[in-house]
C-alpha atoms as a PDB file:
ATOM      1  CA  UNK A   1     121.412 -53.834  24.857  1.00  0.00           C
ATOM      2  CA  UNK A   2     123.358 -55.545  27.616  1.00  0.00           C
ATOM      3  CA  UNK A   3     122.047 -57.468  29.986  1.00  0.00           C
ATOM      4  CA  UNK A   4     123.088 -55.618  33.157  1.00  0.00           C
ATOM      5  CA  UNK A   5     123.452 -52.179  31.985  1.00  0.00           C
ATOM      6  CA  UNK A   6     124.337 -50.959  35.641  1.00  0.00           C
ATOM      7  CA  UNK A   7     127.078 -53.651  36.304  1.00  0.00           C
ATOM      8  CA  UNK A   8     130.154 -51.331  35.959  1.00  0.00           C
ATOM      9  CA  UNK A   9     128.470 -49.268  38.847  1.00  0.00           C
ATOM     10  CA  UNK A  10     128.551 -52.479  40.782  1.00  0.00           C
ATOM     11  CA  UNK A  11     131.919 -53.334  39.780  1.00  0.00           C
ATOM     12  CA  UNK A  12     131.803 -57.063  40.457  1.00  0.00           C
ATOM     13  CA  UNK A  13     130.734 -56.047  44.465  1.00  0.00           C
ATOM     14  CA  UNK A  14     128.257 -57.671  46.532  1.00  0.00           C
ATOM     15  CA  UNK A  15     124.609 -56.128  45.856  1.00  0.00           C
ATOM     16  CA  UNK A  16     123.265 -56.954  49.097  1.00  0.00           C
ATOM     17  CA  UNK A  17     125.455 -54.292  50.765  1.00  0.00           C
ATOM     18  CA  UNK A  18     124.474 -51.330  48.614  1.00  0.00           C
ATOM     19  CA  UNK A  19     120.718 -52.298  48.372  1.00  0.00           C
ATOM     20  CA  UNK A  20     120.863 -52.191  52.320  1.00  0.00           C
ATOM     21  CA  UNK A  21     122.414 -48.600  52.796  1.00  0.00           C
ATOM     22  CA  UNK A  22     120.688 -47.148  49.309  1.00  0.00           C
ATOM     23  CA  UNK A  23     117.583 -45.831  51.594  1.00  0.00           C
ATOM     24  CA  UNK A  24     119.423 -43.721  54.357  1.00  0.00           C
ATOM     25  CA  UNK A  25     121.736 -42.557  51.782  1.00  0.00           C
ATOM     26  CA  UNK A  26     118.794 -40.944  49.737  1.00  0.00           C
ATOM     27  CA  UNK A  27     117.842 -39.209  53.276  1.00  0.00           C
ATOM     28  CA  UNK A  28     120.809 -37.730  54.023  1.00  0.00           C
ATOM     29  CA  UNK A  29     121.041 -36.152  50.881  1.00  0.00           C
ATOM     30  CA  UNK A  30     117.670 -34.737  50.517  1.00  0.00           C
ATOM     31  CA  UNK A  31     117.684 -33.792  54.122  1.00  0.00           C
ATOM     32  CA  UNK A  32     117.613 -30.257  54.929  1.00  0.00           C
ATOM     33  CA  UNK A  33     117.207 -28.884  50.946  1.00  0.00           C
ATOM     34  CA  UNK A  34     114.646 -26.357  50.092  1.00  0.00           C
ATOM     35  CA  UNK A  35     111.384 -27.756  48.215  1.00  0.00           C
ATOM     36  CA  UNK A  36     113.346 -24.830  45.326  1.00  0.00           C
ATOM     37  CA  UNK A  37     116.027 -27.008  45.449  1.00  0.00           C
ATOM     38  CA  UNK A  38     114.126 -30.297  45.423  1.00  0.00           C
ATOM     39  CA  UNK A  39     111.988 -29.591  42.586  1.00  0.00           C
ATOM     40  CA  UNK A  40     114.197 -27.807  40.177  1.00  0.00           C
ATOM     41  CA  UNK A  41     115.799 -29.538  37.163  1.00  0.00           C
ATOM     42  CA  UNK A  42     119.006 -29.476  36.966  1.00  0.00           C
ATOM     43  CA  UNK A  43     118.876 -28.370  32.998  1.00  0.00           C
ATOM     44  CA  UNK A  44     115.770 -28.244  30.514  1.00  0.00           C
ATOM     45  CA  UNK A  45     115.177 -31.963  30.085  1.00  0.00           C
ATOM     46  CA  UNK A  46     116.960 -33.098  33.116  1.00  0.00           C
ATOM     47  CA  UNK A  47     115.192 -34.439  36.203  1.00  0.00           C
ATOM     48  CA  UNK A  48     115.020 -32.522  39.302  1.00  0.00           C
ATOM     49  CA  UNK A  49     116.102 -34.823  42.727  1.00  0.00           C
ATOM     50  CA  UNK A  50     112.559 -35.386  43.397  1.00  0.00           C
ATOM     51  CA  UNK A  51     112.012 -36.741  40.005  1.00  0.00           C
ATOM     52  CA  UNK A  52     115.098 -38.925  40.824  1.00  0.00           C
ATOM     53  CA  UNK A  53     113.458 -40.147  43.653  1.00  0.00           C
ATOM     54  CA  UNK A  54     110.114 -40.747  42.400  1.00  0.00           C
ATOM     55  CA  UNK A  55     111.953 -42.834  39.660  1.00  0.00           C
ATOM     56  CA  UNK A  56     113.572 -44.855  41.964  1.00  0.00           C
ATOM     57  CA  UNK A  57     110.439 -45.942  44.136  1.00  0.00           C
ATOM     58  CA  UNK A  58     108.978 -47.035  40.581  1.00  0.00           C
ATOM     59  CA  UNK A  59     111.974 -48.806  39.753  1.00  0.00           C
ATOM     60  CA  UNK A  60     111.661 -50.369  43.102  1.00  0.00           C
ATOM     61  CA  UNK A  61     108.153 -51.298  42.724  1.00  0.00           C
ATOM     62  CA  UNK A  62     109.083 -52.967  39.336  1.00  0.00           C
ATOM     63  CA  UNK A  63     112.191 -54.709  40.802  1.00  0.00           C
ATOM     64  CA  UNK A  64     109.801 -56.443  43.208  1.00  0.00           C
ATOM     65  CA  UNK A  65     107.524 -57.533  40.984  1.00  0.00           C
ATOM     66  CA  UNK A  66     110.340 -59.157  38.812  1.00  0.00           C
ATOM     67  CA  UNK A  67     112.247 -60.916  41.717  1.00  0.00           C
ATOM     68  CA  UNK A  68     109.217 -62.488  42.913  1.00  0.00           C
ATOM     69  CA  UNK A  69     107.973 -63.747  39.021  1.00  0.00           C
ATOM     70  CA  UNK A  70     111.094 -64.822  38.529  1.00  0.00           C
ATOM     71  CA  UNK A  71     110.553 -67.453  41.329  1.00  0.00           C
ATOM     72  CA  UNK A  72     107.003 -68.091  40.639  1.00  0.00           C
ATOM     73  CA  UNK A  73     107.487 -69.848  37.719  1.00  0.00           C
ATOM     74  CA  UNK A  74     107.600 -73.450  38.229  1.00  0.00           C
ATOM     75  CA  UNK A  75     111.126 -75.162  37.111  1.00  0.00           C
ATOM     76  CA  UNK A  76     110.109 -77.798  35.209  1.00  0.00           C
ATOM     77  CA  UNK A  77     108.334 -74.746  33.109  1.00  0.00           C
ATOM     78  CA  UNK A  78     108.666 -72.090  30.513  1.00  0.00           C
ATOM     79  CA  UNK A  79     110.647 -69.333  32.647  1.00  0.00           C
ATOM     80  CA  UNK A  80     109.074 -65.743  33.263  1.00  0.00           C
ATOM     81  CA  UNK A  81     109.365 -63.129  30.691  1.00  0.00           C
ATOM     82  CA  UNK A  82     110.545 -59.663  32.129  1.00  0.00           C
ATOM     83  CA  UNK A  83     107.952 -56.296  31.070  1.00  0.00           C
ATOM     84  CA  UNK A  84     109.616 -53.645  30.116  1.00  0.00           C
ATOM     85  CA  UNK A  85     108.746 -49.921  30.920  1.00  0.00           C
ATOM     86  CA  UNK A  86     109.521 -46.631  29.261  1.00  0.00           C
ATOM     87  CA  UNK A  87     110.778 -44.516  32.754  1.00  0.00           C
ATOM     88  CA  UNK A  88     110.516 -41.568  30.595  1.00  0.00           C
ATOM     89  CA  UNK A  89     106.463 -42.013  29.948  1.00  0.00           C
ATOM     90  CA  UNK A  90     106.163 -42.724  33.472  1.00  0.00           C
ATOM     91  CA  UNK A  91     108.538 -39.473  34.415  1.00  0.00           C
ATOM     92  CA  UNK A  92     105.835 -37.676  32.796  1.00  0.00           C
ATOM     93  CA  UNK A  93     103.430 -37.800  35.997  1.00  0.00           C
ATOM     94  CA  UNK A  94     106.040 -36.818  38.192  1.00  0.00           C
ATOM     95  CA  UNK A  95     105.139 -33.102  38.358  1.00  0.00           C
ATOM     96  CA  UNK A  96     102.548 -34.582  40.946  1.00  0.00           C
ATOM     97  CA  UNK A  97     104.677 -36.644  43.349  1.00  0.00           C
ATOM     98  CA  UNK A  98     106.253 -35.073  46.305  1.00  0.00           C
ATOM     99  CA  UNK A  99     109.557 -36.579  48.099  1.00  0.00           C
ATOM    100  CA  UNK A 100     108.480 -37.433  51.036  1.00  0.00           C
ATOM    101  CA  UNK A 101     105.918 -40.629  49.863  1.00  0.00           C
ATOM    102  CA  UNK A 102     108.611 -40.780  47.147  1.00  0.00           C
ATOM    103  CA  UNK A 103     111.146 -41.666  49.786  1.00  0.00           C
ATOM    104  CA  UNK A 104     108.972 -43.405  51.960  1.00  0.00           C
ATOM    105  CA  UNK A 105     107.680 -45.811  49.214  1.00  0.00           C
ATOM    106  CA  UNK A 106     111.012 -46.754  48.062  1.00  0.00           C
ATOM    107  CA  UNK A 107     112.450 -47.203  51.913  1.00  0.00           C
ATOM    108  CA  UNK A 108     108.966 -49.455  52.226  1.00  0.00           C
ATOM    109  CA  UNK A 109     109.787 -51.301  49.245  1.00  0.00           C
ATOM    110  CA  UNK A 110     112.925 -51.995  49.375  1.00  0.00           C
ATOM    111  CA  UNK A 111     112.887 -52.811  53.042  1.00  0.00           C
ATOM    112  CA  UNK A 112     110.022 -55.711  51.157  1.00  0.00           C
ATOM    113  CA  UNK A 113     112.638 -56.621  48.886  1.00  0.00           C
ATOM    114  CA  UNK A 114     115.892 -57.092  51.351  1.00  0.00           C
ATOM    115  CA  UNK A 115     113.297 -59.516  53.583  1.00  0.00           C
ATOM    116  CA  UNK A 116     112.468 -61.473  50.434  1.00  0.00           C
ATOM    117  CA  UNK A 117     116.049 -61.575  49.733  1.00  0.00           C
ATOM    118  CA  UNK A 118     116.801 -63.116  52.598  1.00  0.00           C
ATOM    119  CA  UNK A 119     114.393 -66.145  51.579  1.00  0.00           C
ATOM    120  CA  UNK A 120     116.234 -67.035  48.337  1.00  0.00           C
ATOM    121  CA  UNK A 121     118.644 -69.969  48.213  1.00  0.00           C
ATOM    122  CA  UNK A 122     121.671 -70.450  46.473  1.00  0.00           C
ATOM    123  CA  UNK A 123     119.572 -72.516  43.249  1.00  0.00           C
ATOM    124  CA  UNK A 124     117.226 -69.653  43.193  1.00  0.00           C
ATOM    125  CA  UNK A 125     119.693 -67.165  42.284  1.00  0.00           C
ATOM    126  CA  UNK A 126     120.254 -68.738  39.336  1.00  0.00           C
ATOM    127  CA  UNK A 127     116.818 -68.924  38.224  1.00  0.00           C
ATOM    128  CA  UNK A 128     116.063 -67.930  35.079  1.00  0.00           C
ATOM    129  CA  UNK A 129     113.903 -64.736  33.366  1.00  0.00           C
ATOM    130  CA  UNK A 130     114.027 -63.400  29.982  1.00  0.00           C
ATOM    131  CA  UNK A 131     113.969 -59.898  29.443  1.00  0.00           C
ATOM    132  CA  UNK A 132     112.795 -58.882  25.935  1.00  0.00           C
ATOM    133  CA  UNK A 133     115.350 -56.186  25.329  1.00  0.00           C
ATOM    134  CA  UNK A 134     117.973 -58.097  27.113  1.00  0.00           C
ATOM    135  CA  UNK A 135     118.523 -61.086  26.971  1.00  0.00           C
ATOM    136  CA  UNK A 136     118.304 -64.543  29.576  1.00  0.00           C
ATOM    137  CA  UNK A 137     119.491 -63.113  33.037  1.00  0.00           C
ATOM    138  CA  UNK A 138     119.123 -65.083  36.329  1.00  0.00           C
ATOM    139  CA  UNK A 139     117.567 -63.591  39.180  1.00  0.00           C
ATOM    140  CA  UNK A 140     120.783 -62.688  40.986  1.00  0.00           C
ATOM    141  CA  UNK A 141     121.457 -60.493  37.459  1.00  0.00           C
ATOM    142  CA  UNK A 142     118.360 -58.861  38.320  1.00  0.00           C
ATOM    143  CA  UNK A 143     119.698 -57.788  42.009  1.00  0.00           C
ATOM    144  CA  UNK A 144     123.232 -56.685  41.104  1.00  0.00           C
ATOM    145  CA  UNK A 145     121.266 -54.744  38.324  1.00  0.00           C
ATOM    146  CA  UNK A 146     119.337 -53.173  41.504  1.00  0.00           C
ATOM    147  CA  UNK A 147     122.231 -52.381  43.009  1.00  0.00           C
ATOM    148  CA  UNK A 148     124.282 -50.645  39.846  1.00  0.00           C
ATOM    149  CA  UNK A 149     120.989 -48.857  39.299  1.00  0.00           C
ATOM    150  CA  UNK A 150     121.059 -47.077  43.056  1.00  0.00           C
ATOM    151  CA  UNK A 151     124.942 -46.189  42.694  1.00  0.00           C
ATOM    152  CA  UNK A 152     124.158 -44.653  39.249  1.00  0.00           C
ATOM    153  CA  UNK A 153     121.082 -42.470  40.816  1.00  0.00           C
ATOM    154  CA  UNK A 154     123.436 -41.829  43.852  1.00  0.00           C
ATOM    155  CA  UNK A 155     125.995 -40.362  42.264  1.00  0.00           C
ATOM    156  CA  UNK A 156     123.947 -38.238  40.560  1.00  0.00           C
ATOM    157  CA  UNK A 157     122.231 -37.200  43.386  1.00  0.00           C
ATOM    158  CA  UNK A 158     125.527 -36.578  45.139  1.00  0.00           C
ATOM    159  CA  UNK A 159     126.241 -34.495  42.231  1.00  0.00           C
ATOM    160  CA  UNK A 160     122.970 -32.453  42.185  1.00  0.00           C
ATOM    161  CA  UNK A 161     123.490 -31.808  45.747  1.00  0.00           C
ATOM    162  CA  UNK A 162     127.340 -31.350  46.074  1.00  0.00           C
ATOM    163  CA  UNK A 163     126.710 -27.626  46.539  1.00  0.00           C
ATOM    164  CA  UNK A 164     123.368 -27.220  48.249  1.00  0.00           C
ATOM    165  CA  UNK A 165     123.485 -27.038  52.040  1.00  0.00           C
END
């Protein structure tokens, strides 16, 4: 497995950028859709856009708690080892989730994430966490993988709702 998956999304760009406008661009999709259009999937198997969305504020939630492990681990010591999650055995509770607090926990979020962000120095992007599937990444691998992940969910999205206004 490689150890940003999402990097040719990024293509070598700045993550900060696309992590900032990620939110309003998932509300100007959504905005004005029926809930039929909302909560339909795409195909048998696929998800619908709220089940996009929903993914994305757990993704979010998970992102946060790696960035901030990653720099709780002291340097002289052992560096933090990454969880990994199976999205499709969490997707499996989406049926419940609405887009709304989907939308608003990922703007809250990631709004927490861009302020933490904005604490880390130049050393601290290069500190280190080991992800199990992955490989050694440094915590700036972790944001750019942020950031490829919201372009690949965006263009999906844009997809899904090319033709539904």
């Amino acid at each position: 497995m490689e150890l940003n998956p999402y990097a040719k999304y990024l293509d070598g760009h700045d993550p900060i950028p696309v992590l900032t406008s990620t939110s309003e661009r998932l509300h100007a999709l959504t905005a004005g859709l029926s809930g039929a259009q909302i909560n339909n999937p795409p195909a048998p198997g696929k998800w619908s856009i709220c089940n996009i969305i929903a993914h994305l504020a757990d993704t979010e939630t998970v992102f946060s708690f790696r960035l901030r492990q990653t720099l709780a681990a002291q340097t002289d010591q052992p560096h933090h080892i990454i969880q990994p999650f199976d999205q499709d055995a969490w997707a499996q509770r989406y049926a419940v989730y609405h887009i709304e607090p989907a939308l608003a926990l990922f703007q809250a979020m990631r709004n927490w994430n861009l302020l933490f962000l904005a604490t880390i120095s130049d050393d601290e992007r290069h500190r280190p966490a080991t992800h199990p599937e992955r490989g050694t990444m440094t915590l700036w691998t972790i944001v750019e993988t942020m950031a490829g992940h919201d372009i690949n969910h965006l263009q999906q999205l844009e997809r899904l709702t090319a033709n539904k206004s």
